[in-house]
Protein backbone atom coordinates (compact mmCIF):
# COMPACT_ATOMS: atom_id res chain seq x y z
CA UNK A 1 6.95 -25.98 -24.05
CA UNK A 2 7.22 -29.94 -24.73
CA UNK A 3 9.48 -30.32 -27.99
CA UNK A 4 9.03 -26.56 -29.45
CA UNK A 5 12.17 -25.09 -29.55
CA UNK A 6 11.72 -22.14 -26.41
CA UNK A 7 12.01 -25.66 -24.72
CA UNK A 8 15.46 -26.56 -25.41
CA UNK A 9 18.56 -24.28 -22.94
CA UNK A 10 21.78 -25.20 -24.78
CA UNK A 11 23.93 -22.94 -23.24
CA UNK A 12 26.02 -24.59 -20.65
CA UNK A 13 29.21 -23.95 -18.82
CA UNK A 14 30.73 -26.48 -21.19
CA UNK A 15 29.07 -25.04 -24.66
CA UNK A 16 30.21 -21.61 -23.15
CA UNK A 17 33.91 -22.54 -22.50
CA UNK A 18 34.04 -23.95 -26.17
CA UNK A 19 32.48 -21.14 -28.18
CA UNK A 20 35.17 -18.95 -29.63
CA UNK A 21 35.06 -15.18 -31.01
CA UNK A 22 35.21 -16.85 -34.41
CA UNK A 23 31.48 -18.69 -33.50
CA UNK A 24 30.05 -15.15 -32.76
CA UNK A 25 31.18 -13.69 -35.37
CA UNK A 26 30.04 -15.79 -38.08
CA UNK A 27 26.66 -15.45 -35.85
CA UNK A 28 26.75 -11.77 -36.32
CA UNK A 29 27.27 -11.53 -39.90
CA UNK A 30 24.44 -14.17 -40.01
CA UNK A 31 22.06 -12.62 -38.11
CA UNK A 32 22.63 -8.70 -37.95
CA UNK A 33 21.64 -7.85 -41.12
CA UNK A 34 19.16 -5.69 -42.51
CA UNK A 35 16.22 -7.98 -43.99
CA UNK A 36 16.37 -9.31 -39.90
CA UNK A 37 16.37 -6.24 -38.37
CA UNK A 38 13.42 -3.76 -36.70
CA UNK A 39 14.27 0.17 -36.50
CA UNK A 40 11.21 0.95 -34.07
CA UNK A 41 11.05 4.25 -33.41
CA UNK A 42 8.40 6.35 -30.54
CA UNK A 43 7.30 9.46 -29.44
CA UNK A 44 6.59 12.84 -30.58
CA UNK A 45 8.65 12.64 -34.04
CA UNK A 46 8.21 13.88 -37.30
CA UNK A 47 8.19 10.74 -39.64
CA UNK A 48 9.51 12.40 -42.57
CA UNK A 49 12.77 13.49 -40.27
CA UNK A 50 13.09 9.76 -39.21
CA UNK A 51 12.81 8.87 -42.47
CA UNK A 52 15.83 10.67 -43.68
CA UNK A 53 17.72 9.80 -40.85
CA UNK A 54 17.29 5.91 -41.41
CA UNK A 55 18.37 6.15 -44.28
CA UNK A 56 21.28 8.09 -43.84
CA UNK A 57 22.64 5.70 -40.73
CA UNK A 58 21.19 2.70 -42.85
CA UNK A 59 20.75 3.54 -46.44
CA UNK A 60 23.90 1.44 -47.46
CA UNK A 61 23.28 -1.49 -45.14
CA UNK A 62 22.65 -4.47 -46.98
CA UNK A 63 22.31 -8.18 -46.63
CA UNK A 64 19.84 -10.15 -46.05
CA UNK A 65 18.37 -12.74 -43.17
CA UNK A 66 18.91 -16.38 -43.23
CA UNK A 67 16.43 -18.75 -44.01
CA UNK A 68 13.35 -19.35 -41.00
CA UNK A 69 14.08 -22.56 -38.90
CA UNK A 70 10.71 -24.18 -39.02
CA UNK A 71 9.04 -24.59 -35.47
CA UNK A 72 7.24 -27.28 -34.41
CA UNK A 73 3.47 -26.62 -33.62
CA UNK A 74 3.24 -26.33 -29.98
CA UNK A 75 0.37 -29.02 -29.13
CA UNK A 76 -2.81 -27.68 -27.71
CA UNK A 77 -3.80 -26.99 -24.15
CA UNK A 78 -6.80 -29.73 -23.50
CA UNK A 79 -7.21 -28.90 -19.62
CA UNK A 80 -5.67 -26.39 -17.39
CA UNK A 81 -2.15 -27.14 -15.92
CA UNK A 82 0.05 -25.93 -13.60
CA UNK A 83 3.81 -26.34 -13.80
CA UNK A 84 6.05 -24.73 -10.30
């Protein structure tokens, strides 16, 4: 993935051992929040049923997602390569 972002693994034994129930829960209330959240729903349903049922699990959930982290463009394949 050269410099784009899926590149970089920063979870290490040592990050791990430092990262406190504090740090994931300022994550959480970050993150989980409705504006950065999917409710996918499949199958035989009747929409207007799912509808109301959303909105009565999530009709009072509010909040809403941090600001996008830019990504860098990954750069384009030129020739085929193979990477073991």
């Amino acid at each position: 993935y050269g410099s784009h972002p899926y590149a970089r693994i920063d979870l290490t034994t040592e990050t791990l051992s430092r990262t406190r129930r504090q740090d994931l829960s300022a994550w959480h209330r970050t993150h989980v929040v409705p504006g950065n959240a999917f409710l996918v729903v499949v199958g035989d349903v009747d929409a207007a049923a799912v509808q109301a049922s959303a909105e009565r699990a999530f009709g009072r959930w509010r909040g809403r997602a941090p600001d996008a982290v830019a990504s860098p463009e990954v750069p384009p394949r030129t020739g085929r390569e193979v990477v073991v």
